[in-house]
C-alpha atoms as a PDB file:
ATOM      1  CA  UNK A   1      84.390  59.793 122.093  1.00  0.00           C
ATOM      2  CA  UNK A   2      81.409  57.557 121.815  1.00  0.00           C
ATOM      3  CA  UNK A   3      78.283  57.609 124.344  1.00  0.00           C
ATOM      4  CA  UNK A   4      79.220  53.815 125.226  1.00  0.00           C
ATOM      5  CA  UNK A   5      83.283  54.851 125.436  1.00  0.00           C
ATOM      6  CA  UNK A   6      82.529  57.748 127.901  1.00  0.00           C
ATOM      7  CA  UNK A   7      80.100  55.386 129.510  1.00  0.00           C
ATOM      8  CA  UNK A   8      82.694  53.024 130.476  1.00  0.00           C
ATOM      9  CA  UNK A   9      84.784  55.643 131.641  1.00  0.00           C
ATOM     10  CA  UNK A  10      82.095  56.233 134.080  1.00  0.00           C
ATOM     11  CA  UNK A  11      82.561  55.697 138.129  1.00  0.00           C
ATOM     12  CA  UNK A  12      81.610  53.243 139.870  1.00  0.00           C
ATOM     13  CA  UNK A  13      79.047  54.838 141.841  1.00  0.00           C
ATOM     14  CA  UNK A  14      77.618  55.820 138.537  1.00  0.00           C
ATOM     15  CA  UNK A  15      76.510  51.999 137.587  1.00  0.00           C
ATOM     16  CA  UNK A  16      73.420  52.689 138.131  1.00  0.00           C
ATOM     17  CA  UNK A  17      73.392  55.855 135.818  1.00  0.00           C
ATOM     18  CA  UNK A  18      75.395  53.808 133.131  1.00  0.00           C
ATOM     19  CA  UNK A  19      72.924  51.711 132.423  1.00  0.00           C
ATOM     20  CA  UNK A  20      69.845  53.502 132.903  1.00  0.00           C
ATOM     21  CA  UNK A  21      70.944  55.802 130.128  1.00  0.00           C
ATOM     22  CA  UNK A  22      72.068  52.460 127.887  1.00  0.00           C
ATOM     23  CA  UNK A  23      67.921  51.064 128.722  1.00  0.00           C
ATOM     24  CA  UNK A  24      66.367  54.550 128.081  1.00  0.00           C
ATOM     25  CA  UNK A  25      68.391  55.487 124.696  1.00  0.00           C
ATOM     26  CA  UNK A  26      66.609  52.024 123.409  1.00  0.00           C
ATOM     27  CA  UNK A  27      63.059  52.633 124.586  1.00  0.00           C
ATOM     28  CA  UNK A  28      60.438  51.529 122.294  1.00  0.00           C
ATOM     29  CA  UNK A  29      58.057  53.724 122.853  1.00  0.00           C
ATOM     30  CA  UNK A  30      59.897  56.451 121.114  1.00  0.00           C
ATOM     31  CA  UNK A  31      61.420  56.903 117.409  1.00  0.00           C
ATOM     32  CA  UNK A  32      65.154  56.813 116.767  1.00  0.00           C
ATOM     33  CA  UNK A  33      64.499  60.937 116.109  1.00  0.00           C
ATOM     34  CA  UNK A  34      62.494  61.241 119.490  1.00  0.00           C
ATOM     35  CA  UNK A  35      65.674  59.213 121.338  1.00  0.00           C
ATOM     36  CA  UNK A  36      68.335  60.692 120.166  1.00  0.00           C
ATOM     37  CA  UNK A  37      66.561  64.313 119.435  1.00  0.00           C
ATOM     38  CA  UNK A  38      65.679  64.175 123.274  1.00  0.00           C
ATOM     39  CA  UNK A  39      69.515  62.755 124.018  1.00  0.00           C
ATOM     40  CA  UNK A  40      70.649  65.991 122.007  1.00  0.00           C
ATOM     41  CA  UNK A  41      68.420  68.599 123.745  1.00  0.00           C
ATOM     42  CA  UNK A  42      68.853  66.967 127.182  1.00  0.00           C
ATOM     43  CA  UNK A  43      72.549  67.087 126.816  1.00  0.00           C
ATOM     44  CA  UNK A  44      73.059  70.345 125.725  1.00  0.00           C
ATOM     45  CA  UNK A  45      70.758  71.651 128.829  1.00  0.00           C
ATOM     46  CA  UNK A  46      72.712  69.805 130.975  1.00  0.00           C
ATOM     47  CA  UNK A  47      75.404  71.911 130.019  1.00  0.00           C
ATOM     48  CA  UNK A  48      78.375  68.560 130.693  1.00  0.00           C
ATOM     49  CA  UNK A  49      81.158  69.479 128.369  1.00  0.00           C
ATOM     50  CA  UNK A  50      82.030  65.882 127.726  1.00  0.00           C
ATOM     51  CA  UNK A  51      78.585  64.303 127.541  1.00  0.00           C
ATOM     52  CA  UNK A  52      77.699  66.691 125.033  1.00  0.00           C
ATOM     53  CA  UNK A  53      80.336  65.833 122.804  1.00  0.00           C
ATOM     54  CA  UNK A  54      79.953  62.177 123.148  1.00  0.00           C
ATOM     55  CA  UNK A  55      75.679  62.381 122.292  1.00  0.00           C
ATOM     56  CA  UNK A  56      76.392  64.824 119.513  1.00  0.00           C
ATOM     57  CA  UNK A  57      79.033  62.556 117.955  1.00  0.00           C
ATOM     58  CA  UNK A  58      76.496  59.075 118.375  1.00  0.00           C
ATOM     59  CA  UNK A  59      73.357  61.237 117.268  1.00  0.00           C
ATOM     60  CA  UNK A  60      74.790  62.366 114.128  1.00  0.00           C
ATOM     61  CA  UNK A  61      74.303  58.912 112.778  1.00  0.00           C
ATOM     62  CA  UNK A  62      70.778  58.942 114.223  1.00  0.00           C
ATOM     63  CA  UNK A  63      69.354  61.953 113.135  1.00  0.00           C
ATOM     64  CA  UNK A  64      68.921  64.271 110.263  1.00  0.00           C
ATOM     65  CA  UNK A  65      71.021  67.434 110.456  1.00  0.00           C
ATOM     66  CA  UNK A  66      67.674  69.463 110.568  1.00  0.00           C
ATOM     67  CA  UNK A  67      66.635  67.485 113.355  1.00  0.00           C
ATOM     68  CA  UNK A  68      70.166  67.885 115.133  1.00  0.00           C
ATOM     69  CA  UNK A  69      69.584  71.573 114.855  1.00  0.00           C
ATOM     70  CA  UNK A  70      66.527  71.477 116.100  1.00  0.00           C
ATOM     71  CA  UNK A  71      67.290  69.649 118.882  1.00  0.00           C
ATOM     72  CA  UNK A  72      69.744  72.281 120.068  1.00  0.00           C
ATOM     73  CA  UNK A  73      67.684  75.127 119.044  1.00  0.00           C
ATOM     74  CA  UNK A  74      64.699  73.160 121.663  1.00  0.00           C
ATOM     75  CA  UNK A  75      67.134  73.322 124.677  1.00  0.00           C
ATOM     76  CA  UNK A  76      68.364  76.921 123.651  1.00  0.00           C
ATOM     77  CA  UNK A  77      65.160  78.485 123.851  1.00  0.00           C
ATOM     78  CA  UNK A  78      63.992  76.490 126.693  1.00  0.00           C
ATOM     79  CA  UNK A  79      66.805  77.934 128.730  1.00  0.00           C
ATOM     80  CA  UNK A  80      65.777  81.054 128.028  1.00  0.00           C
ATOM     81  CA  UNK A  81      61.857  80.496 128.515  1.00  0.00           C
ATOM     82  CA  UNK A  82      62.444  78.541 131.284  1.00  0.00           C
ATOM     83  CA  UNK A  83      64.101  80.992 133.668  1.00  0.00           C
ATOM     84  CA  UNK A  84      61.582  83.342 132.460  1.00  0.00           C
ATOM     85  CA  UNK A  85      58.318  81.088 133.038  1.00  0.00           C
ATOM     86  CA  UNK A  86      59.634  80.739 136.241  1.00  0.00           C
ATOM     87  CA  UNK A  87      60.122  84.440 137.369  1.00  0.00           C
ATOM     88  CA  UNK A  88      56.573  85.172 136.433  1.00  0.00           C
ATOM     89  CA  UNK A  89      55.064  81.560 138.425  1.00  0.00           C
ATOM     90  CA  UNK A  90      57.555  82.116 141.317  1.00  0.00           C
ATOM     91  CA  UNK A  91      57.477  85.699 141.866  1.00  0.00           C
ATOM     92  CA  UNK A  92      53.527  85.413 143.030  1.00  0.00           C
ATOM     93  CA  UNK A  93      52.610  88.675 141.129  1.00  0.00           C
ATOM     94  CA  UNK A  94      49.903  87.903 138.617  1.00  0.00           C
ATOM     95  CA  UNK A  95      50.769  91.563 136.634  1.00  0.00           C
ATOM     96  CA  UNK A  96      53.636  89.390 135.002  1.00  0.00           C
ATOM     97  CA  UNK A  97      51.281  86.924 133.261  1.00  0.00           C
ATOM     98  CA  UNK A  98      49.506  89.877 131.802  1.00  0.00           C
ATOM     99  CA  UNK A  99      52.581  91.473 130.510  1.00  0.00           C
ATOM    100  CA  UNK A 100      54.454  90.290 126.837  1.00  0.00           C
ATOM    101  CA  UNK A 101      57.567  87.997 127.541  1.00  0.00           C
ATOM    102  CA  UNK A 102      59.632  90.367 124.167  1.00  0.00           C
ATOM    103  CA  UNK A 103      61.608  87.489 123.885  1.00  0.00           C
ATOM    104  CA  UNK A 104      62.781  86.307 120.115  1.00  0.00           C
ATOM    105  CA  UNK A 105      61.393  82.976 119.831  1.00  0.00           C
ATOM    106  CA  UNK A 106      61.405  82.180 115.993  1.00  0.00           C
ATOM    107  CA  UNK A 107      62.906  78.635 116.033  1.00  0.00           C
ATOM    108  CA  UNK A 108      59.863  77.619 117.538  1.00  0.00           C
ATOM    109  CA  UNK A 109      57.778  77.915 114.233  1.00  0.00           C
ATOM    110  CA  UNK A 110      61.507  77.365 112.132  1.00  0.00           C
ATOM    111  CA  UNK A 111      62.627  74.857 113.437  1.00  0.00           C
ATOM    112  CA  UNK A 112      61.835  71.873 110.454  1.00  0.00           C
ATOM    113  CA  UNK A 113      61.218  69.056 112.624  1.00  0.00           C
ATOM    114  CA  UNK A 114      58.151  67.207 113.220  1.00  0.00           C
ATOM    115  CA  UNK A 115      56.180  69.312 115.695  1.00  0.00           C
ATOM    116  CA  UNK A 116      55.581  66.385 118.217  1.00  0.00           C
ATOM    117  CA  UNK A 117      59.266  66.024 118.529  1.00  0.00           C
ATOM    118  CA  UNK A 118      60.184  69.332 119.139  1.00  0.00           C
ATOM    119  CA  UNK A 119      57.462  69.784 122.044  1.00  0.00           C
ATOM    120  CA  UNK A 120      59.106  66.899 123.581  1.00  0.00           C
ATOM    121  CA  UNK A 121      62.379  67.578 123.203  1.00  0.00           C
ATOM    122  CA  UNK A 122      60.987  71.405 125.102  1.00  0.00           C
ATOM    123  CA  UNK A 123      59.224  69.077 127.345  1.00  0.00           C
ATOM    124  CA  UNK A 124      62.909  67.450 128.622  1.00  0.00           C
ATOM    125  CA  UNK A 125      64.873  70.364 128.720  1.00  0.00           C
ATOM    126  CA  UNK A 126      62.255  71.864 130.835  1.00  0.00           C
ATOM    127  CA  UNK A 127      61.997  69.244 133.321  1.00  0.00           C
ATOM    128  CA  UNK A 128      66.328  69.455 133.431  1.00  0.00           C
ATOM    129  CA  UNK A 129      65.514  73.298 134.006  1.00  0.00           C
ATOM    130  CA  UNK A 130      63.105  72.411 136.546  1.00  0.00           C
ATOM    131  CA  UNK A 131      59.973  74.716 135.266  1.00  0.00           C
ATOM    132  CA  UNK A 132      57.182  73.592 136.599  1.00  0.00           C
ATOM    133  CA  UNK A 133      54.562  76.195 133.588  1.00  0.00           C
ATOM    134  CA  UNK A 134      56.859  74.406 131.307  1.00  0.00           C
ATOM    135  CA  UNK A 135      56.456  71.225 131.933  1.00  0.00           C
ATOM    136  CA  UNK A 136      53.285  71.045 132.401  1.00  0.00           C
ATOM    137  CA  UNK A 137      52.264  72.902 129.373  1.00  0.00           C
ATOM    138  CA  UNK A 138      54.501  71.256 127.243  1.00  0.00           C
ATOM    139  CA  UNK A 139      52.909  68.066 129.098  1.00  0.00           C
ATOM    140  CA  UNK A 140      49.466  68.861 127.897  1.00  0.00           C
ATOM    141  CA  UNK A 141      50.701  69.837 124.171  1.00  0.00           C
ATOM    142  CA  UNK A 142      52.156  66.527 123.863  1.00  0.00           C
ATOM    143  CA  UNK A 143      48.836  64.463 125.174  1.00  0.00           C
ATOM    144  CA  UNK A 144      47.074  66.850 123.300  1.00  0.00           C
ATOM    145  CA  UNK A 145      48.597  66.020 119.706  1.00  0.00           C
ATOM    146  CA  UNK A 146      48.234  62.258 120.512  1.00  0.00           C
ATOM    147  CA  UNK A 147      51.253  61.136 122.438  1.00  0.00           C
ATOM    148  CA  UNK A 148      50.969  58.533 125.041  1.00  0.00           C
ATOM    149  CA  UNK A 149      51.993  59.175 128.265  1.00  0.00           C
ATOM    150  CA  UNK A 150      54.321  55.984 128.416  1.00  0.00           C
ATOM    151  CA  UNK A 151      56.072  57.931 125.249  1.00  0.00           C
ATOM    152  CA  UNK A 152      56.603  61.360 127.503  1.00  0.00           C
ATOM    153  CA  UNK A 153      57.786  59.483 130.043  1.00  0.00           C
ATOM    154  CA  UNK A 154      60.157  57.802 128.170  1.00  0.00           C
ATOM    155  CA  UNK A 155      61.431  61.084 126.881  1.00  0.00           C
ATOM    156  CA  UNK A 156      61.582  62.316 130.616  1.00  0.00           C
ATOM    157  CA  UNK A 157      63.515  58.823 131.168  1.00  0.00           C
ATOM    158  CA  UNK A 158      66.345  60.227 128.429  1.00  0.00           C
ATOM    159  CA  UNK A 159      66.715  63.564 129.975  1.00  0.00           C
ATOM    160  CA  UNK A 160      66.715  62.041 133.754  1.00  0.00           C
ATOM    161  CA  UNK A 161      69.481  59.773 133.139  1.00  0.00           C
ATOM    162  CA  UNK A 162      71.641  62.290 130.873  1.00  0.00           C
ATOM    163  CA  UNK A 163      71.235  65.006 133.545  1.00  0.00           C
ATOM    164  CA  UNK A 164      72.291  62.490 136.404  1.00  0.00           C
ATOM    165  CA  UNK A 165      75.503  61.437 134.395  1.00  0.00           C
ATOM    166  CA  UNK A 166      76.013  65.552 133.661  1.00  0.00           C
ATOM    167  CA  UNK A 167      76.014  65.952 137.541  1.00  0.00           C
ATOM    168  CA  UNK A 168      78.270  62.628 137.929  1.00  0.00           C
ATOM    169  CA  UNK A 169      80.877  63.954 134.698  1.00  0.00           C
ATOM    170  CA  UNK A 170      81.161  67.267 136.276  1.00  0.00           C
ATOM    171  CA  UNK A 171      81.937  66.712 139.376  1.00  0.00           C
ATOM    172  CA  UNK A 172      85.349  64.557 138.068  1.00  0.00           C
END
């Protein structure tokens, strides 16, 4: 099933979700790979059955499989690091920051997409994961490698409206 067929499958009292995710799929301040490389990631830390079929099957036409993979391999180890990012910010003891994570991370230099891409696609599945380290690191990585803030927000845009329809999809 299609993003636009599961779309009109939708609620209702989803409208609004409908067509924010139709806008922010066709934002210009993003590539096609940044789009639909976000959609994937978002989608897959959203963790909705259904959605994630439906992206995966619309961004295989979008994106290289290297970038698919990459995608998925962004919101795999961001829901790893992001649960443990938070432990060490939300438990208040500073020891933890001091102390190696021992956490396989490889895909992060592996990975084979362009760098910028992956950081945002981190940078969405954080903000799903609600990590606030993460975000903001990933944040300053971004603006730090040139990308405009109207392009992260875009991103965050993606990953807003995917996780809303997740919530909306799940609870069917």
């Amino acid at each position: 099933m299609s993003v636009d067929s599961l779309l009109e499958a939708c609620p209702e009292y989803a409208k609004d979700l409908k067509l924010n995710l139709s806008a922010a799929l066709r934002q210009p301040e993003l590539s096609e790979q940044q789009i639909w490389g976000t959609a994937v990631c978002a989608t897959v830390a959203s963790r909705s059955a259904p959605l994630t079929s439906a992206v995966l099957e619309d961004a295989a036409t979008h994106l290289t499989p290297t970038a698919m993979e990459a995608a998925k391999s962004a919101a795999a180890l961001m829901g790893m690091n992001n649960i443990f990012c938070r432990f060490r910010h939300l438990s208040g003891n500073s020891n933890y920051e001091t102390m190696p994570a021992r956490l396989r991370m490889q895909a992060i230099r592996t990975h084979g997409a362009d760098p910028v891409d992956f950081e945002l696609w981190c940078l969405s599945a954080s903000a799903i994961n609600g990590c606030g380290v993460c975000v903001a690191s990933h944040e300053t990585a971004l603006r730090g490698k040139g990308l405009s803030e109207e392009s992260i927000l875009a991103a965050v845009r993606i990953a807003a409206a995917i996780h809303g329809l997740a919530v909306v999809l799940d609870a069917r």
